[in-house]
N, C-alpha and C. Protein backbone atom coordinates (compact mmCIF):
# COMPACT_ATOMS: atom_id res chain seq x y z
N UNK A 1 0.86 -1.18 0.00
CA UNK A 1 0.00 0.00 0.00
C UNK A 1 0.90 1.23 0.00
N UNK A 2 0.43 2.55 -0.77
CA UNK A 2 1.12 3.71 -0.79
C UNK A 2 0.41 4.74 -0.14
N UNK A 3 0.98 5.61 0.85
CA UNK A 3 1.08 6.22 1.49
C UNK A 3 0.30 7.81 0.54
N UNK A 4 -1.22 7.40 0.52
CA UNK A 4 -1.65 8.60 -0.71
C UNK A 4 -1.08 9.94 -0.35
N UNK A 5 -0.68 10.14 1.31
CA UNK A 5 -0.46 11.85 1.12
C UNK A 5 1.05 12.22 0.80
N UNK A 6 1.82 11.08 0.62
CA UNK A 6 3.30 11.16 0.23
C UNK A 6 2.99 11.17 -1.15
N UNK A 7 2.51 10.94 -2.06
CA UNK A 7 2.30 11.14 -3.50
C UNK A 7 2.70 12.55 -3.90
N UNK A 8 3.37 12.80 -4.86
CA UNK A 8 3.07 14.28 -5.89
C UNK A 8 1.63 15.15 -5.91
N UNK A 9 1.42 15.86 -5.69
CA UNK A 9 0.11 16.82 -5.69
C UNK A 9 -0.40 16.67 -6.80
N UNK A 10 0.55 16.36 -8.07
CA UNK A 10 0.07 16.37 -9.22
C UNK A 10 -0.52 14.94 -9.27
N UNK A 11 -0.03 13.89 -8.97
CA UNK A 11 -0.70 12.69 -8.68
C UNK A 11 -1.81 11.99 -7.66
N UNK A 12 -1.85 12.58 -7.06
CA UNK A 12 -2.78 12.99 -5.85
C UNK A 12 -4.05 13.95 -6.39
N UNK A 13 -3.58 14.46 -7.46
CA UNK A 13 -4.92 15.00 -8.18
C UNK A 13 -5.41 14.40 -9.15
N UNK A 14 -4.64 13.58 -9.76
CA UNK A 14 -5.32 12.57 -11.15
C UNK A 14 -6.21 11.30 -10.19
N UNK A 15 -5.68 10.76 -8.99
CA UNK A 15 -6.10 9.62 -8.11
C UNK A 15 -7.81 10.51 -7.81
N UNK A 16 -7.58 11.62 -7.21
CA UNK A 16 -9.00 12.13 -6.68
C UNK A 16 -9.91 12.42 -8.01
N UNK A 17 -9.64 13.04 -8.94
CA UNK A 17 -10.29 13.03 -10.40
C UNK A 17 -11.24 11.72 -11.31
N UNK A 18 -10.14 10.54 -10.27
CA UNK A 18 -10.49 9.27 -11.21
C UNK A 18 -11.40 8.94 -9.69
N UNK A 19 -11.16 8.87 -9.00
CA UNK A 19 -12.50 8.55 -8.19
C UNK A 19 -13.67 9.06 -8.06
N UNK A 20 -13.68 10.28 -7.88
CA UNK A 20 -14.88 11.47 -8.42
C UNK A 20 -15.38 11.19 -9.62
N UNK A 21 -14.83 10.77 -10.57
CA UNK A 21 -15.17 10.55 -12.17
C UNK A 21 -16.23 9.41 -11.46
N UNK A 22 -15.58 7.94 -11.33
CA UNK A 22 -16.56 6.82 -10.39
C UNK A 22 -17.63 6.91 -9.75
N UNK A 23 -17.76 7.54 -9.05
CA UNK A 23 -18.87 7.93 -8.14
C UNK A 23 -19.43 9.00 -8.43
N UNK A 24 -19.59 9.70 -9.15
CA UNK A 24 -20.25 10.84 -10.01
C UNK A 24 -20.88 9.83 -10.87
N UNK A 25 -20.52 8.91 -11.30
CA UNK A 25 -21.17 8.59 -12.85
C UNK A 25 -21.57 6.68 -12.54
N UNK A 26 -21.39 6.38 -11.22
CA UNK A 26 -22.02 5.11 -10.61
C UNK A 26 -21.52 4.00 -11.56
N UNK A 27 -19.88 4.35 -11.76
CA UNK A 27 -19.55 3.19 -12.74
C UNK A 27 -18.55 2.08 -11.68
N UNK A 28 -18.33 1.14 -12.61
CA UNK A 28 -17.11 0.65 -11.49
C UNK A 28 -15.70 1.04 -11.67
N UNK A 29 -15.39 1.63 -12.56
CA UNK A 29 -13.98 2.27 -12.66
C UNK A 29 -14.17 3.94 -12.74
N UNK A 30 -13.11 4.54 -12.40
CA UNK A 30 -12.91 5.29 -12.70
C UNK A 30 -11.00 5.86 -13.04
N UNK A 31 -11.27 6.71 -14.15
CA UNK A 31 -9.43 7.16 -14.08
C UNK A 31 -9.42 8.32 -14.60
N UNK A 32 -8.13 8.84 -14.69
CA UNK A 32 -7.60 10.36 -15.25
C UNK A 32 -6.01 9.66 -15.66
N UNK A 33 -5.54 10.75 -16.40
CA UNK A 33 -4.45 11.04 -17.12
C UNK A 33 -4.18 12.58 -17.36
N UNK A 34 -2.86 12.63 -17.40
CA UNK A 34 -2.18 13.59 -17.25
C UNK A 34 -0.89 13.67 -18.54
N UNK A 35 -1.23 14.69 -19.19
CA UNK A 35 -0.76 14.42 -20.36
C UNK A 35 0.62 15.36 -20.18
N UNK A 36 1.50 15.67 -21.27
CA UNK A 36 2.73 16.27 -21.15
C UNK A 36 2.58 17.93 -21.43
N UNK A 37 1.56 18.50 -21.60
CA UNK A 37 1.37 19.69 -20.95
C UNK A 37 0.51 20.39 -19.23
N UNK A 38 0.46 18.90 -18.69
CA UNK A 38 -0.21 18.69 -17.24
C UNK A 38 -1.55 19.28 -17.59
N UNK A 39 -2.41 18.92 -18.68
CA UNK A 39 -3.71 18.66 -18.61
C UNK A 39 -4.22 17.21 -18.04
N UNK A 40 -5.08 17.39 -17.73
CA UNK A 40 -5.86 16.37 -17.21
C UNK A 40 -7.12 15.65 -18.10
N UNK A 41 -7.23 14.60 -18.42
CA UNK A 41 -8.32 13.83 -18.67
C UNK A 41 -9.01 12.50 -17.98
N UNK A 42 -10.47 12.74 -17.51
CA UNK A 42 -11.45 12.31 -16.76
C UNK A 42 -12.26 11.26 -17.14
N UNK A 43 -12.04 10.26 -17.15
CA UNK A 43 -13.05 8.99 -17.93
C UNK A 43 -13.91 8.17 -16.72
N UNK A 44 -15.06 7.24 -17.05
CA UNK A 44 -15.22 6.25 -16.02
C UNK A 44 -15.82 5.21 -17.30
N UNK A 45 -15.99 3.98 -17.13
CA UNK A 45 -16.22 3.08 -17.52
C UNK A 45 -17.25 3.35 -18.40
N UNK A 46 -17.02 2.36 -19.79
CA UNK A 46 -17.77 3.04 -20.83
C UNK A 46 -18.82 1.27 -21.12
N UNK A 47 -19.99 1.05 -21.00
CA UNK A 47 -20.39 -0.02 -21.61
C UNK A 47 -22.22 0.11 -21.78
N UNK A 48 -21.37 -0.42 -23.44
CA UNK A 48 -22.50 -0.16 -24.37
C UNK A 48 -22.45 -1.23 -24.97
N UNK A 49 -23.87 -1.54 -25.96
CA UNK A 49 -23.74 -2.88 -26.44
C UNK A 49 -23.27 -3.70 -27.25
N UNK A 50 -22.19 -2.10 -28.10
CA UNK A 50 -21.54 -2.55 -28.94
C UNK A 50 -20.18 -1.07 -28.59
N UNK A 51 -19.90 -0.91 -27.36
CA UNK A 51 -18.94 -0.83 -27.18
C UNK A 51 -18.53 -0.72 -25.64
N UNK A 52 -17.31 -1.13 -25.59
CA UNK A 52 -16.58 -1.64 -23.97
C UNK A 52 -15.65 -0.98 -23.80
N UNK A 53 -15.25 -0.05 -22.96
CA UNK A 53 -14.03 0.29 -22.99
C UNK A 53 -13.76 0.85 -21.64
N UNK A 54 -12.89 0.22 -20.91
CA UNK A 54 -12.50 0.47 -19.26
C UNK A 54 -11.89 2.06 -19.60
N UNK A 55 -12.02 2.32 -17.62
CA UNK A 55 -12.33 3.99 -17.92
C UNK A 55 -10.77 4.40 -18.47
N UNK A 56 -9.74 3.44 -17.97
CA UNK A 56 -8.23 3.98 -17.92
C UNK A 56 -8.40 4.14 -19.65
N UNK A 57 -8.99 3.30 -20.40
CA UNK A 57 -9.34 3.09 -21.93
C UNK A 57 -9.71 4.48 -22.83
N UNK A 58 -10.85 4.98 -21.89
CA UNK A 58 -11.30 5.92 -22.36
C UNK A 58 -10.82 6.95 -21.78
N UNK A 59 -9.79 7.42 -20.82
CA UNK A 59 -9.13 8.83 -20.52
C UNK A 59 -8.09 8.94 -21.37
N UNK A 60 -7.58 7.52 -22.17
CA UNK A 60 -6.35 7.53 -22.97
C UNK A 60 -6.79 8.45 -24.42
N UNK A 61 -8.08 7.80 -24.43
CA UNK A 61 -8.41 8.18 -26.24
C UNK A 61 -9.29 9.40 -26.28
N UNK A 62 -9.64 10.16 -24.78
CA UNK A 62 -9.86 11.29 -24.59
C UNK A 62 -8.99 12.22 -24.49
N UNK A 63 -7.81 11.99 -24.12
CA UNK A 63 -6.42 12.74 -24.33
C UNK A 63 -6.05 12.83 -25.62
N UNK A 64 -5.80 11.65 -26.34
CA UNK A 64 -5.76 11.73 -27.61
C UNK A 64 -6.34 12.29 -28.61
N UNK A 65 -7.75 11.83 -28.80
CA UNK A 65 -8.50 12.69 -29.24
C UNK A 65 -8.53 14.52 -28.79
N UNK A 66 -8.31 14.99 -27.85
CA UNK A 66 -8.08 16.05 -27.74
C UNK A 66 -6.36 16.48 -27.68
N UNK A 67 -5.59 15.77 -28.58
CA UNK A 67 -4.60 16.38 -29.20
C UNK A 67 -3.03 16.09 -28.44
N UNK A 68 -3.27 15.52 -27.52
CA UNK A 68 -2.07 15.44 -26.10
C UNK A 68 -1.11 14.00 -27.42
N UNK A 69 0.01 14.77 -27.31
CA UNK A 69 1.37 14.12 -27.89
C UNK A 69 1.93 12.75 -26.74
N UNK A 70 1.56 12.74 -25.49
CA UNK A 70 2.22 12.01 -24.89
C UNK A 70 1.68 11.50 -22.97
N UNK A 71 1.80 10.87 -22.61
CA UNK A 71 1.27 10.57 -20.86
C UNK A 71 2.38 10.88 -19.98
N UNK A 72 1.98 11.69 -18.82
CA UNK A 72 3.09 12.12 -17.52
C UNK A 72 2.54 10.90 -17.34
N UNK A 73 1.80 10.62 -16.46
CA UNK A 73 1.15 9.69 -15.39
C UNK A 73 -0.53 9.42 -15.63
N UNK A 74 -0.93 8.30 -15.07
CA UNK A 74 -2.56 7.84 -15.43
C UNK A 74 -2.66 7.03 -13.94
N UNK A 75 -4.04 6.98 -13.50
CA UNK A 75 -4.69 6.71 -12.14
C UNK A 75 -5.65 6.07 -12.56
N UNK A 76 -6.22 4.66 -11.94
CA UNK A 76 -7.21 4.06 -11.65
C UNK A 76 -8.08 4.13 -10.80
N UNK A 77 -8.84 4.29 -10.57
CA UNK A 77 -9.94 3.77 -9.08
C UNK A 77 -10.78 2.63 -9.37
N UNK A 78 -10.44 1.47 -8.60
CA UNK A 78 -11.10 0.24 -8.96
C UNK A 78 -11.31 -0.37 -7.79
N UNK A 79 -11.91 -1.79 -7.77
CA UNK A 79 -12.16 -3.04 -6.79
C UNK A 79 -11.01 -3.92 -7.52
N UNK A 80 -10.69 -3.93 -8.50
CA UNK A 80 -9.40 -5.10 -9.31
C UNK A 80 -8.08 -4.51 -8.10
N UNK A 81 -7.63 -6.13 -8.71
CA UNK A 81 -6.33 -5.78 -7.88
C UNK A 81 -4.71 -5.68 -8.24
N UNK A 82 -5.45 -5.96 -9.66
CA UNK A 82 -3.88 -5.39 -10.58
C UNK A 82 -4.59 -4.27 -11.48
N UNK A 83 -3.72 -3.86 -12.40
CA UNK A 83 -4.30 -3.42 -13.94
C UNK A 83 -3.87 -3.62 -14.43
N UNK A 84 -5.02 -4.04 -15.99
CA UNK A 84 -5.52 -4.98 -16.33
C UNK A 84 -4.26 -4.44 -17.69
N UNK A 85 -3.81 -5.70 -18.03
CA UNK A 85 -2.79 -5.35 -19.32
C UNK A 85 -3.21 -4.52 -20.72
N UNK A 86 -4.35 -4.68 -20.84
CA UNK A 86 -4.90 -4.04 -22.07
C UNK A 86 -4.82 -2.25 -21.49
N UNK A 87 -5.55 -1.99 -20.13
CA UNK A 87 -4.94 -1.04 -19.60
C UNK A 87 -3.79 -0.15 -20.03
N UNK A 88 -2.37 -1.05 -19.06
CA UNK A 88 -1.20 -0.53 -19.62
C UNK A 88 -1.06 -0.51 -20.73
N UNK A 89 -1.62 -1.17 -22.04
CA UNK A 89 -1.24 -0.87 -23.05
C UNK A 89 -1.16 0.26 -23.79
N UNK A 90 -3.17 0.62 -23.51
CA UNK A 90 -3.29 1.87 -23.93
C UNK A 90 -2.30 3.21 -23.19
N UNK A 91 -2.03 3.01 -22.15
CA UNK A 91 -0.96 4.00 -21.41
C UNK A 91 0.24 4.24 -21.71
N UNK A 92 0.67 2.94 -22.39
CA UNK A 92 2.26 2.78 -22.83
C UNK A 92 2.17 3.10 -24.71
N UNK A 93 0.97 3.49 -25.49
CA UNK A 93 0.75 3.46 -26.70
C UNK A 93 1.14 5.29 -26.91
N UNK A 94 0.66 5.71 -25.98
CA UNK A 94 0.63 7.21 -25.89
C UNK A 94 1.64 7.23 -24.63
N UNK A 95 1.96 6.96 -23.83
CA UNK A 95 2.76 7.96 -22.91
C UNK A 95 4.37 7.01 -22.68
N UNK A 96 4.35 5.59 -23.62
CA UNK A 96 5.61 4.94 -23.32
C UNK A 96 5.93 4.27 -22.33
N UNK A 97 6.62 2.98 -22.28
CA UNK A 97 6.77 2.07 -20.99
C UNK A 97 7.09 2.50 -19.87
N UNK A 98 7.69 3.91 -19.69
CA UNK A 98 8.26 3.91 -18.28
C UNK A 98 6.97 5.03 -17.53
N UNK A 99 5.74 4.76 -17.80
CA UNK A 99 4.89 5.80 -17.51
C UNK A 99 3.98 4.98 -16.63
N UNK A 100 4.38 5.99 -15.09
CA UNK A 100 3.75 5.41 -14.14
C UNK A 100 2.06 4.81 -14.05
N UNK A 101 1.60 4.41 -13.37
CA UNK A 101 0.14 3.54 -13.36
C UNK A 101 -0.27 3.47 -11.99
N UNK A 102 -1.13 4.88 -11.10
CA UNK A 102 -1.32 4.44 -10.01
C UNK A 102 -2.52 3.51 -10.03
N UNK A 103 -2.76 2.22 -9.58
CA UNK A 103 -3.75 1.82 -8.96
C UNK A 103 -4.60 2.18 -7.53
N UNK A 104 -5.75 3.00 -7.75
CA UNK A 104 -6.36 3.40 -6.42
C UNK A 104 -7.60 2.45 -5.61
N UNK A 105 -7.60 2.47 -4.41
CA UNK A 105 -9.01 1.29 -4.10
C UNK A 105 -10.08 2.50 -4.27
N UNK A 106 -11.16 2.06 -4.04
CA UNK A 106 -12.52 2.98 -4.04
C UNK A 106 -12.71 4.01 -3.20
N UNK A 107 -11.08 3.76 -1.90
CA UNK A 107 -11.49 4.80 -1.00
C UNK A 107 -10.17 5.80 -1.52
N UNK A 108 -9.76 6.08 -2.68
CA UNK A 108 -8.73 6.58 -2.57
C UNK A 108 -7.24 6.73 -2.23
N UNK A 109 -6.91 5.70 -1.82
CA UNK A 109 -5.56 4.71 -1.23
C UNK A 109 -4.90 4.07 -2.30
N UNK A 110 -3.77 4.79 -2.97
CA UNK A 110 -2.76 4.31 -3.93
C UNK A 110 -2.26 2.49 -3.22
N UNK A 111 -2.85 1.53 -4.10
CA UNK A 111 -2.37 0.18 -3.25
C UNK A 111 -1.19 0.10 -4.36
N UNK A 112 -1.29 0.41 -5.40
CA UNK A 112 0.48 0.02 -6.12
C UNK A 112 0.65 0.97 -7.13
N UNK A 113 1.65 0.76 -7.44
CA UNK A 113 2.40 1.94 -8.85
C UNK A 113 2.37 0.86 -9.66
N UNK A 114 2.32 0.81 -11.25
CA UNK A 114 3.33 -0.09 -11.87
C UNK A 114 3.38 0.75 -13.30
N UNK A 115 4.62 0.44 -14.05
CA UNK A 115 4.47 1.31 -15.54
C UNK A 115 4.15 0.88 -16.44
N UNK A 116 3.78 1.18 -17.18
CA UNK A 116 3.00 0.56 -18.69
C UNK A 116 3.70 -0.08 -19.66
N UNK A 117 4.85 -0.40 -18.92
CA UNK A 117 5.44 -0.95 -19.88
C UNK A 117 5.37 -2.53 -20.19
């Protein structure tokens, strides 16, 4: 487990973004990303009947789509207890393998880092 108030402020704000995203919108995920001009993008779980896409999924291709060249850092809020490789993928497609991955529980509590690579 990580110590959420030892985190970066800047990371500590993508973690609270992606949980708020969750519970604002009664999904089971929620995430943000933080792109290389320290904008922020806000997703939560997307499912439709002909499309699926976890929230870390959709903050990636909401960054993208709104023009971001690259990922500082990306945050989960979940009940899972890893993340999920397709996840890192999309994280490591745009922001490159060494780009951190907080995993948050539902109460806000960074339980691991890992990078997308």
């Amino acid at each position: 487990m990580t110590d959420s108030s030892a985190l970066d402020p800047e990371d500590r704000k993508i973690v609270t973004l992606a949980r708020s995203a969750r519970a604002r919108n009664g999904v089971p995920e929620g995430a943000a990303v933080r792109d290389e001009t320290g904008r922020t993008y806000v997703a939560g779980t997307v499912e439709l009947t002909s499309l699926r896409l976890s929230a870390l999924q959709t903050a990636v291709a909401m960054a993208v789509a709104s023009g971001a060249k690259s990922l500082e850092a990306a945050a989960v809020v979940s009940e899972a207890e890893a993340v999920a490789d397709a996840d890192r993928a999309a994280v490591r497609d745009l922001g490159g393998p060494g780009t951190p991955v907080l995993l948050a529980g539902l109460d806000g509590v960074v339980r691991r880092t890992v990078t997308a690579g």
